[in-house]
PDB file of N, CA and C in Angstrom:
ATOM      1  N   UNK A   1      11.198  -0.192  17.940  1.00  0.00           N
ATOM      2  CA  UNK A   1       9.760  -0.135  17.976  1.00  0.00           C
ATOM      3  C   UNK A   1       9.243   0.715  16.802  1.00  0.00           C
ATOM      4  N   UNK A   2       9.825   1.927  16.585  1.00  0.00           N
ATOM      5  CA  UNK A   2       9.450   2.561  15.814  1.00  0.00           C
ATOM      6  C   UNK A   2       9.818   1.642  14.012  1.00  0.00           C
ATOM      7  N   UNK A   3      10.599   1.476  14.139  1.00  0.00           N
ATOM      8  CA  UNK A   3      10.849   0.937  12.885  1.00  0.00           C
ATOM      9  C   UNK A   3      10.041  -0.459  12.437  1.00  0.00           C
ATOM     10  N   UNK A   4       9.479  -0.989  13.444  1.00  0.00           N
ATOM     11  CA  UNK A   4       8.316  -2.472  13.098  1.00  0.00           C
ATOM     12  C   UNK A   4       6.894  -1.499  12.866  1.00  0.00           C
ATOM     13  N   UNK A   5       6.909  -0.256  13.577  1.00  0.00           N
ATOM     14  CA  UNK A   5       5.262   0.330  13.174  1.00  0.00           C
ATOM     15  C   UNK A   5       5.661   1.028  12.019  1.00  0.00           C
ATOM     16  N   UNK A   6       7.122   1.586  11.539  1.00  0.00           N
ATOM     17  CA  UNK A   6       7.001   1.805  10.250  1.00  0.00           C
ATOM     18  C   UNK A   6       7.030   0.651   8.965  1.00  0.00           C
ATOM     19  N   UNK A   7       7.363  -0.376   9.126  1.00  0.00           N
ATOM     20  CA  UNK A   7       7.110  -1.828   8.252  1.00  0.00           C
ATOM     21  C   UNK A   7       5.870  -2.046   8.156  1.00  0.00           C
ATOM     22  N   UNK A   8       4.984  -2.249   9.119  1.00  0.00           N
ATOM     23  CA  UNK A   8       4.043  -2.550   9.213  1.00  0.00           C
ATOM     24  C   UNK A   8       2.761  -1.774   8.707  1.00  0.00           C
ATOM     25  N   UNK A   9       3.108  -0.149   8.474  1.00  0.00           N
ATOM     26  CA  UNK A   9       2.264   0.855   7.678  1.00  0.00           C
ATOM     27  C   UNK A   9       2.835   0.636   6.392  1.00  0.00           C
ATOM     28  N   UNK A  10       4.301   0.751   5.930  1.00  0.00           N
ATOM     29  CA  UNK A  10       4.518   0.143   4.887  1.00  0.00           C
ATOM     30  C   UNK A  10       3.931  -0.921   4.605  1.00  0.00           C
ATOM     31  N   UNK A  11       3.962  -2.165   4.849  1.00  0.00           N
ATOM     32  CA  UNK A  11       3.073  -2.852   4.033  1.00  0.00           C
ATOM     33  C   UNK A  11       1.641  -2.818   3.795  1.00  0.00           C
ATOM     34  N   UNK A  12       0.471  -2.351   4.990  1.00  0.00           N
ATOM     35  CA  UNK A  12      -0.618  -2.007   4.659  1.00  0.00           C
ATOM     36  C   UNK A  12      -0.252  -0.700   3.074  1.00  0.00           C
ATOM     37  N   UNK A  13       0.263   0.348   3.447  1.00  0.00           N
ATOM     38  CA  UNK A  13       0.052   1.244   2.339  1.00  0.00           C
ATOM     39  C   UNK A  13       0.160   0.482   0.810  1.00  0.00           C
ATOM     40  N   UNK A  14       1.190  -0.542   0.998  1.00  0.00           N
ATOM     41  CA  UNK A  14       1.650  -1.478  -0.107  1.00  0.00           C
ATOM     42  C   UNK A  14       0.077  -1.898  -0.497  1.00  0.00           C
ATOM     43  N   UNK A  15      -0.262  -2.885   0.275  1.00  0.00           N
ATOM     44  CA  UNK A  15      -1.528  -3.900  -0.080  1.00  0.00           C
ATOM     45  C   UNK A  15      -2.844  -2.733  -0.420  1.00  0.00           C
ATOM     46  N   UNK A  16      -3.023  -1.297   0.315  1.00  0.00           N
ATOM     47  CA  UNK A  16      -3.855  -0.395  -0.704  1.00  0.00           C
ATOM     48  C   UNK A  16      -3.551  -0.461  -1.903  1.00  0.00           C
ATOM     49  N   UNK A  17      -1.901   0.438  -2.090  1.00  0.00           N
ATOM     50  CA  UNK A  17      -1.998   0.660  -3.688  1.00  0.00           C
ATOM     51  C   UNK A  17      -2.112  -0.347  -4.753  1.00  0.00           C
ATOM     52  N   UNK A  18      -2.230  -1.470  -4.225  1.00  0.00           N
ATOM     53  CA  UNK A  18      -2.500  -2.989  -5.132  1.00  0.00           C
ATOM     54  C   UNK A  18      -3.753  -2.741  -5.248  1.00  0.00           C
ATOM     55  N   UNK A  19      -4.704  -2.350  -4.644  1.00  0.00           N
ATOM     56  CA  UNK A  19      -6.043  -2.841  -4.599  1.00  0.00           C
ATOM     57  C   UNK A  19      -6.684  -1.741  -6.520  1.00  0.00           C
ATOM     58  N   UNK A  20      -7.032  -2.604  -6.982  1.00  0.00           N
ATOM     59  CA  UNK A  20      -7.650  -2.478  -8.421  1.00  0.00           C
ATOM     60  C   UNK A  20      -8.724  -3.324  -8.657  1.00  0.00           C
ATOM     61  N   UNK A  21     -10.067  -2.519  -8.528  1.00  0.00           N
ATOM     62  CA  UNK A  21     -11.354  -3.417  -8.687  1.00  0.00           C
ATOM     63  C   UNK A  21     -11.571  -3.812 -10.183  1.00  0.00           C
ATOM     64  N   UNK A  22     -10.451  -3.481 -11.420  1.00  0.00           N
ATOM     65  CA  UNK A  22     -10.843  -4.318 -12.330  1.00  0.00           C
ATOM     66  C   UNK A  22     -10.051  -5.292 -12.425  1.00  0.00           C
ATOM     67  N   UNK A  23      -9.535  -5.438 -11.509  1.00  0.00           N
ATOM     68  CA  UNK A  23      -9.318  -6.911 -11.267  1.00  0.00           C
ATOM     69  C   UNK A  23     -10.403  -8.154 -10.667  1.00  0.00           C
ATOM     70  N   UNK A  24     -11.616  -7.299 -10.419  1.00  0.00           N
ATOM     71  CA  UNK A  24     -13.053  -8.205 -10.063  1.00  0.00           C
ATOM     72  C   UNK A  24     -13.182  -8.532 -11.170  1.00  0.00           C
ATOM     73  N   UNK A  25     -13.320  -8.188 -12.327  1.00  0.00           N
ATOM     74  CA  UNK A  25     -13.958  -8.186 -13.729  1.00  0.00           C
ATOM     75  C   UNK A  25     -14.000  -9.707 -14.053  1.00  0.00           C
ATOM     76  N   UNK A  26     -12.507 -10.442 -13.668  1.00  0.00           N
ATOM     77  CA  UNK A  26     -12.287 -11.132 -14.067  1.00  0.00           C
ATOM     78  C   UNK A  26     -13.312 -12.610 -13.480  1.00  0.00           C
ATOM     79  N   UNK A  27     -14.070 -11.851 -12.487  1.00  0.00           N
ATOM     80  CA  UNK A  27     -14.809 -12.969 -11.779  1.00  0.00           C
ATOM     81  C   UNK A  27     -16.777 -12.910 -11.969  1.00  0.00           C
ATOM     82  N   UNK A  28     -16.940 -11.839 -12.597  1.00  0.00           N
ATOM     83  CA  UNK A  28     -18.542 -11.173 -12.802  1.00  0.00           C
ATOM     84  C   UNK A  28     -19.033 -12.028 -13.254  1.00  0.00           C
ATOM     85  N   UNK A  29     -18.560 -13.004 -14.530  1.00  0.00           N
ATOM     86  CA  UNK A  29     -19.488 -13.944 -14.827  1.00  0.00           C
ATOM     87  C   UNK A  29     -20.017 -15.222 -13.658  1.00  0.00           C
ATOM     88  N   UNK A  30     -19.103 -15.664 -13.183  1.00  0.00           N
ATOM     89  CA  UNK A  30     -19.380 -16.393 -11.906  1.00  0.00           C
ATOM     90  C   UNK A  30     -20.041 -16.364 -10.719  1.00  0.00           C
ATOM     91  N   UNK A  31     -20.253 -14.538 -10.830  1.00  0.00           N
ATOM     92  CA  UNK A  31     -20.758 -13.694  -9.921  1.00  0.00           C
ATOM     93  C   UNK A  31     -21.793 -13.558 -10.153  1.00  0.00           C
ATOM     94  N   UNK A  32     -22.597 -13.812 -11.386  1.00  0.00           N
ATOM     95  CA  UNK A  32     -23.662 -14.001 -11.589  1.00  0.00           C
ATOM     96  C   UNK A  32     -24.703 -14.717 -12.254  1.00  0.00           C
ATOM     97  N   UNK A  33     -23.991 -16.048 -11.989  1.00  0.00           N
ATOM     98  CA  UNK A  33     -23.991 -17.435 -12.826  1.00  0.00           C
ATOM     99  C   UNK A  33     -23.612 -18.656 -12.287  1.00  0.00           C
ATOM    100  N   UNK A  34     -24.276 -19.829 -12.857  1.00  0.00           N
ATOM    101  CA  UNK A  34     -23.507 -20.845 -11.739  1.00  0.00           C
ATOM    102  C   UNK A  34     -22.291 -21.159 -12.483  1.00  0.00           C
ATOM    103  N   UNK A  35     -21.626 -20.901 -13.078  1.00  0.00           N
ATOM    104  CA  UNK A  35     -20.406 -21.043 -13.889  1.00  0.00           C
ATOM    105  C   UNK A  35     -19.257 -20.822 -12.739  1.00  0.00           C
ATOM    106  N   UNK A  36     -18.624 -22.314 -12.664  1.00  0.00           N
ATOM    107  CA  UNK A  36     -17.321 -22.195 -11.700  1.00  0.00           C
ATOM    108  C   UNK A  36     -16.368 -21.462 -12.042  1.00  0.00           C
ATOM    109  N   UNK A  37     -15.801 -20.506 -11.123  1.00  0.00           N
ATOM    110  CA  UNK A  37     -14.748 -19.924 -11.246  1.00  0.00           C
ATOM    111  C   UNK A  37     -13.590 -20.302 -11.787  1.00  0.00           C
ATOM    112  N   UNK A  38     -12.890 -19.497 -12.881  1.00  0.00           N
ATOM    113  CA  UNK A  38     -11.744 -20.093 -13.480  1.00  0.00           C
ATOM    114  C   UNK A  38     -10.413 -19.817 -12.621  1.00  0.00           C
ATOM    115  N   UNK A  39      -9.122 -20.473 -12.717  1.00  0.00           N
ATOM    116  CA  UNK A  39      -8.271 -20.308 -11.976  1.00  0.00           C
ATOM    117  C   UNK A  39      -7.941 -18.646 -12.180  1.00  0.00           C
ATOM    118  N   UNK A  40      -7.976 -17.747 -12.999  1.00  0.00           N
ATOM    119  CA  UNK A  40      -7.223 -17.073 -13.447  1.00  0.00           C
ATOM    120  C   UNK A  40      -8.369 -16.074 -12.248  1.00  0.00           C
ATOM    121  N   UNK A  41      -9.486 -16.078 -12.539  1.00  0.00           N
ATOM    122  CA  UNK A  41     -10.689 -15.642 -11.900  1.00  0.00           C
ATOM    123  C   UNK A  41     -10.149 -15.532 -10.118  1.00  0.00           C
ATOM    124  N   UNK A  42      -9.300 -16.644  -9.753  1.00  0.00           N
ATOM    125  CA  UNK A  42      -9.670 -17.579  -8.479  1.00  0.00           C
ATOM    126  C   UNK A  42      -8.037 -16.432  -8.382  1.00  0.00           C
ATOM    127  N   UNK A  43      -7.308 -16.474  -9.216  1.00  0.00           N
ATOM    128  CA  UNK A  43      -6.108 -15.954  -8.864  1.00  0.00           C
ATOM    129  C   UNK A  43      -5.946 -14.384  -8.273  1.00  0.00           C
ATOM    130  N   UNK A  44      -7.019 -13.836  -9.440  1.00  0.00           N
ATOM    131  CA  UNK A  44      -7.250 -11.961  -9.184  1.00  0.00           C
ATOM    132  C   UNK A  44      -7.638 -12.221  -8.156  1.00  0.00           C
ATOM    133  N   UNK A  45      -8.999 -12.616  -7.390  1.00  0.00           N
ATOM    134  CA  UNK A  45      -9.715 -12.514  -6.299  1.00  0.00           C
ATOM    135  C   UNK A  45      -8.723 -12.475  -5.090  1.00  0.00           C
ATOM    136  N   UNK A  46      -7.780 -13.756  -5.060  1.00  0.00           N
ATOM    137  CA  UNK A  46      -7.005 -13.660  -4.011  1.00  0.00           C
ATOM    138  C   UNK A  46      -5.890 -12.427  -3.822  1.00  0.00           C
ATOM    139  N   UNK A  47      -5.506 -11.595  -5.041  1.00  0.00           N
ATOM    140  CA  UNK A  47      -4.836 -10.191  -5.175  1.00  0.00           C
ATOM    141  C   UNK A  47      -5.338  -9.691  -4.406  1.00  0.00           C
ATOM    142  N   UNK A  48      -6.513  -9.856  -4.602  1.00  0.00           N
ATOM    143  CA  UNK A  48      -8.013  -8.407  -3.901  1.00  0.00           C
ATOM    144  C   UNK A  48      -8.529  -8.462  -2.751  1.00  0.00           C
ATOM    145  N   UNK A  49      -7.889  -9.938  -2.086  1.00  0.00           N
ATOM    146  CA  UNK A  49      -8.480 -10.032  -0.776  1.00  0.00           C
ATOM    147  C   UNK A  49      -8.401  -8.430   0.260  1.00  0.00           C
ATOM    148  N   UNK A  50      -7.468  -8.531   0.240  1.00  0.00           N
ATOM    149  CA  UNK A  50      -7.177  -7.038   1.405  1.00  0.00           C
ATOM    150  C   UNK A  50      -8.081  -5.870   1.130  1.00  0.00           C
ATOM    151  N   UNK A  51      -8.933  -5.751  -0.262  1.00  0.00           N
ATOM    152  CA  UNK A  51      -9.519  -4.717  -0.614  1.00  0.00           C
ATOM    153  C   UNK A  51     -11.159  -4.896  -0.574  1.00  0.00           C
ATOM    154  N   UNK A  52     -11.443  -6.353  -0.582  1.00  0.00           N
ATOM    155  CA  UNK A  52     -12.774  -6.346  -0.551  1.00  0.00           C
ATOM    156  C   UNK A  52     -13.515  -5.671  -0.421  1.00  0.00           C
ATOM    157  N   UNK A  53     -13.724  -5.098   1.029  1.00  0.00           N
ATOM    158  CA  UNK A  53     -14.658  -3.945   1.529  1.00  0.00           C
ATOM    159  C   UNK A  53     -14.054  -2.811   0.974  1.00  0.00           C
ATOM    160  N   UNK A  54     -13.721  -2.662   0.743  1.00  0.00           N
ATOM    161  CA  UNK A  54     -13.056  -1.244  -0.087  1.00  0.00           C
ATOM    162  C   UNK A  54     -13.838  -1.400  -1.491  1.00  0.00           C
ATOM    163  N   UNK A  55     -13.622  -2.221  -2.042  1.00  0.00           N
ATOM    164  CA  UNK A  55     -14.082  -2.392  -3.240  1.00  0.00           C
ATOM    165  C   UNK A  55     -15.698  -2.521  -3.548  1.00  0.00           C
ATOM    166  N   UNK A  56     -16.175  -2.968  -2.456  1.00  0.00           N
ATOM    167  CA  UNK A  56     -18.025  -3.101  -2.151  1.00  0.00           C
ATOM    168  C   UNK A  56     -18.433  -1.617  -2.712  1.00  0.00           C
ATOM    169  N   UNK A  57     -17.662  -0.271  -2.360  1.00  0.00           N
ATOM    170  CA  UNK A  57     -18.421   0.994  -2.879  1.00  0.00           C
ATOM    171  C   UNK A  57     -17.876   1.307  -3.850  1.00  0.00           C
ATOM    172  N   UNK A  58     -17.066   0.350  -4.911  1.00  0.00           N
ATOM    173  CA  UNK A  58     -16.747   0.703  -5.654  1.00  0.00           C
ATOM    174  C   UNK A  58     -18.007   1.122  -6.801  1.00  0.00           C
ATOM    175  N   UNK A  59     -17.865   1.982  -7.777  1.00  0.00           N
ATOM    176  CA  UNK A  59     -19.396   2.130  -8.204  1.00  0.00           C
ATOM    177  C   UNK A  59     -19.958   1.302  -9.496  1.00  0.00           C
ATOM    178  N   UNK A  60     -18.390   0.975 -10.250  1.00  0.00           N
ATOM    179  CA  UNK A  60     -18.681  -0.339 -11.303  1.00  0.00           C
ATOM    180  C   UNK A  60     -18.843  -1.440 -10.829  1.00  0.00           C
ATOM    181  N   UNK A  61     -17.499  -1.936 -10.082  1.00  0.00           N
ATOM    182  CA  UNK A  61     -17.741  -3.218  -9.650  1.00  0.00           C
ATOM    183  C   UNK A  61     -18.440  -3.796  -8.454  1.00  0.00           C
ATOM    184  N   UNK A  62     -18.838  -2.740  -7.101  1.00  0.00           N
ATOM    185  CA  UNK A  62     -19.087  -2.992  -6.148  1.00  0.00           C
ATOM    186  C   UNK A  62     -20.262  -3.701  -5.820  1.00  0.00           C
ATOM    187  N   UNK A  63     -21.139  -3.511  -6.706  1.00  0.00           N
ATOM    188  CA  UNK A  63     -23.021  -3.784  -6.768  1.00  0.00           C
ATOM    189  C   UNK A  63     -22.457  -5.534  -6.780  1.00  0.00           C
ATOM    190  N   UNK A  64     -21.543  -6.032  -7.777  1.00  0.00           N
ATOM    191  CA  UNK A  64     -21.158  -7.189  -7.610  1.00  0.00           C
ATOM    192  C   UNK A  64     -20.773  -8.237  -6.834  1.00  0.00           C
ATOM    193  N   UNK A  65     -20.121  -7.013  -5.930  1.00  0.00           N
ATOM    194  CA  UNK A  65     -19.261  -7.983  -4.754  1.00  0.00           C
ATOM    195  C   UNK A  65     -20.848  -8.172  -3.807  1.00  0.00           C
ATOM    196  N   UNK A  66     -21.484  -7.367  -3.663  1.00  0.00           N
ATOM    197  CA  UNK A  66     -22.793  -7.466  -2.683  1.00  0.00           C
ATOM    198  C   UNK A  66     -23.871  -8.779  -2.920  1.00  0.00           C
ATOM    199  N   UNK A  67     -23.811  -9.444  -4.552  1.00  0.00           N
ATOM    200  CA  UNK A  67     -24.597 -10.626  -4.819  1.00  0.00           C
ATOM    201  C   UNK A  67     -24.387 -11.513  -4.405  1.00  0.00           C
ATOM    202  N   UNK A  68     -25.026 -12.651  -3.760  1.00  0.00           N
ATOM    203  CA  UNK A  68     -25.077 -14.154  -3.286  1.00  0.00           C
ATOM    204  C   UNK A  68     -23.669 -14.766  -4.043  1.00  0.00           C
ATOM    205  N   UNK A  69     -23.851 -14.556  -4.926  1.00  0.00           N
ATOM    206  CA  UNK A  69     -22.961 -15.416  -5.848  1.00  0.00           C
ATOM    207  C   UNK A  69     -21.537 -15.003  -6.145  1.00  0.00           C
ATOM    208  N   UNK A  70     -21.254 -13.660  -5.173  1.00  0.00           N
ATOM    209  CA  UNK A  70     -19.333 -13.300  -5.032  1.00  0.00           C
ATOM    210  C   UNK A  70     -19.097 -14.267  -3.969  1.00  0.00           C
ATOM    211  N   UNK A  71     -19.792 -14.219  -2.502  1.00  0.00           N
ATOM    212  CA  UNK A  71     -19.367 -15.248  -1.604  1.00  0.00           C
ATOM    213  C   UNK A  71     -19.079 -16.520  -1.750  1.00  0.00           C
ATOM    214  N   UNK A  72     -20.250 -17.343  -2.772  1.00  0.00           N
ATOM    215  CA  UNK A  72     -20.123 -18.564  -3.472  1.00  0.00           C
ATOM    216  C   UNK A  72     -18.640 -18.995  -4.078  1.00  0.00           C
ATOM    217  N   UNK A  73     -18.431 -17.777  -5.062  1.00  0.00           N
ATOM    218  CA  UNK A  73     -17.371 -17.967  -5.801  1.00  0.00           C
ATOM    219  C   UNK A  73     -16.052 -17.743  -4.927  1.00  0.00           C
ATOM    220  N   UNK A  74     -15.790 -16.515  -3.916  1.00  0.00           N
ATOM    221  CA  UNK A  74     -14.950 -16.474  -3.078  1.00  0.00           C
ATOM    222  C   UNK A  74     -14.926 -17.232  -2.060  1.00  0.00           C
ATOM    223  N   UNK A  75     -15.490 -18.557  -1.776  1.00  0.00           N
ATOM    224  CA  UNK A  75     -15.515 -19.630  -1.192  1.00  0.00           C
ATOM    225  C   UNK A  75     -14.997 -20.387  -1.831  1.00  0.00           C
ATOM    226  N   UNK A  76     -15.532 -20.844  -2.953  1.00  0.00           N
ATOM    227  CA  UNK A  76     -14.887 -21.957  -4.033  1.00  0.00           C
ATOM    228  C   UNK A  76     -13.155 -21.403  -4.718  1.00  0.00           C
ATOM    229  N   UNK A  77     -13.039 -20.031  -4.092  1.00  0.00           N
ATOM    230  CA  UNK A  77     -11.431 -19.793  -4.526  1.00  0.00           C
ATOM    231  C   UNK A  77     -10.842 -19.894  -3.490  1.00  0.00           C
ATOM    232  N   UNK A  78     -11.083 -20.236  -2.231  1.00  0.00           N
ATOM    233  CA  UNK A  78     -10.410 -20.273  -1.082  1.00  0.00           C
ATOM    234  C   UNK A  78     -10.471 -18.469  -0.410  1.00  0.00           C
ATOM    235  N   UNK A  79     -10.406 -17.911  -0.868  1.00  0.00           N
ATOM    236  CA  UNK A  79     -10.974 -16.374  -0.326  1.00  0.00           C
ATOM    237  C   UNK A  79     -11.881 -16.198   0.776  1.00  0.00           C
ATOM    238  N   UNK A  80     -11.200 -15.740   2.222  1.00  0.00           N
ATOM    239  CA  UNK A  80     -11.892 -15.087   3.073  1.00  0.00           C
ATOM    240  C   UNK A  80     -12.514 -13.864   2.579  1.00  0.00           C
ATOM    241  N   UNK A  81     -14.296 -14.308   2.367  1.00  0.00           N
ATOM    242  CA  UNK A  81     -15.023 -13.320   2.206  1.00  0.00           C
ATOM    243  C   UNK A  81     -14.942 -12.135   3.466  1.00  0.00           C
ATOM    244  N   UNK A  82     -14.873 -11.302   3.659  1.00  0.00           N
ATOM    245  CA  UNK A  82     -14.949  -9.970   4.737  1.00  0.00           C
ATOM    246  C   UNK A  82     -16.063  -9.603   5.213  1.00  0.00           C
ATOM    247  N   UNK A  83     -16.809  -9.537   6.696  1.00  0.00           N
ATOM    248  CA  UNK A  83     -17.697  -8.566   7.382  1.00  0.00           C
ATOM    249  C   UNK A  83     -17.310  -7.431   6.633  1.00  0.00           C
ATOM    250  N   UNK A  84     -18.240  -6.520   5.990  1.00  0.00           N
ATOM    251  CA  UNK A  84     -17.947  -5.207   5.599  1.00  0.00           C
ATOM    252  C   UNK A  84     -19.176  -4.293   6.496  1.00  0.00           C
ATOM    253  N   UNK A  85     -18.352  -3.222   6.617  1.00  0.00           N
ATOM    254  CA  UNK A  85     -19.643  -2.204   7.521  1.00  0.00           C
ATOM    255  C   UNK A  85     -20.228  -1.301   6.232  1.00  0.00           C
TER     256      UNK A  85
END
């Protein structure tokens, strides 16, 4: 038992230290444009899924994730957009 709740914090801690909001960068133009997302765009986003809401207060990129047009684009990449509180 103990050793599946230690795997299992291991990998959350894993999927934090991945989380890098300039890896949004790669999607801002789309984010604020009708310009379809490029694969490479479509590829970071799905890195970043686990961080989304994390990334909303981010203070460069976050104002971004909050526009009409991140959901758009994280729809059109297959990306579960996140309820964020």
């Amino acid at each position: 038992m103990v050793l599946l709740l230690s795997a299992g914090h291991m990998q959350q801690t894993e999927a934090q230290s991945r989380c890098d909001s300039v890896e949004i960068s790669w999607c801002l133009q789309s984010f604020v444009t009708n310009i379809p997302p490029s694969q490479e765009c479509c590829r970071k986003l799905k890195g970043q899924e686990a961080c989304l809401c994390r990334e909303t207060s981010d203070p460069t990129f976050g104002g971004y994730l909050k526009l009409p047009g991140a959901k758009r684009v994280a729809a059109a990449c297959g990306v579960r957009f996140p309820r964020c509180n």
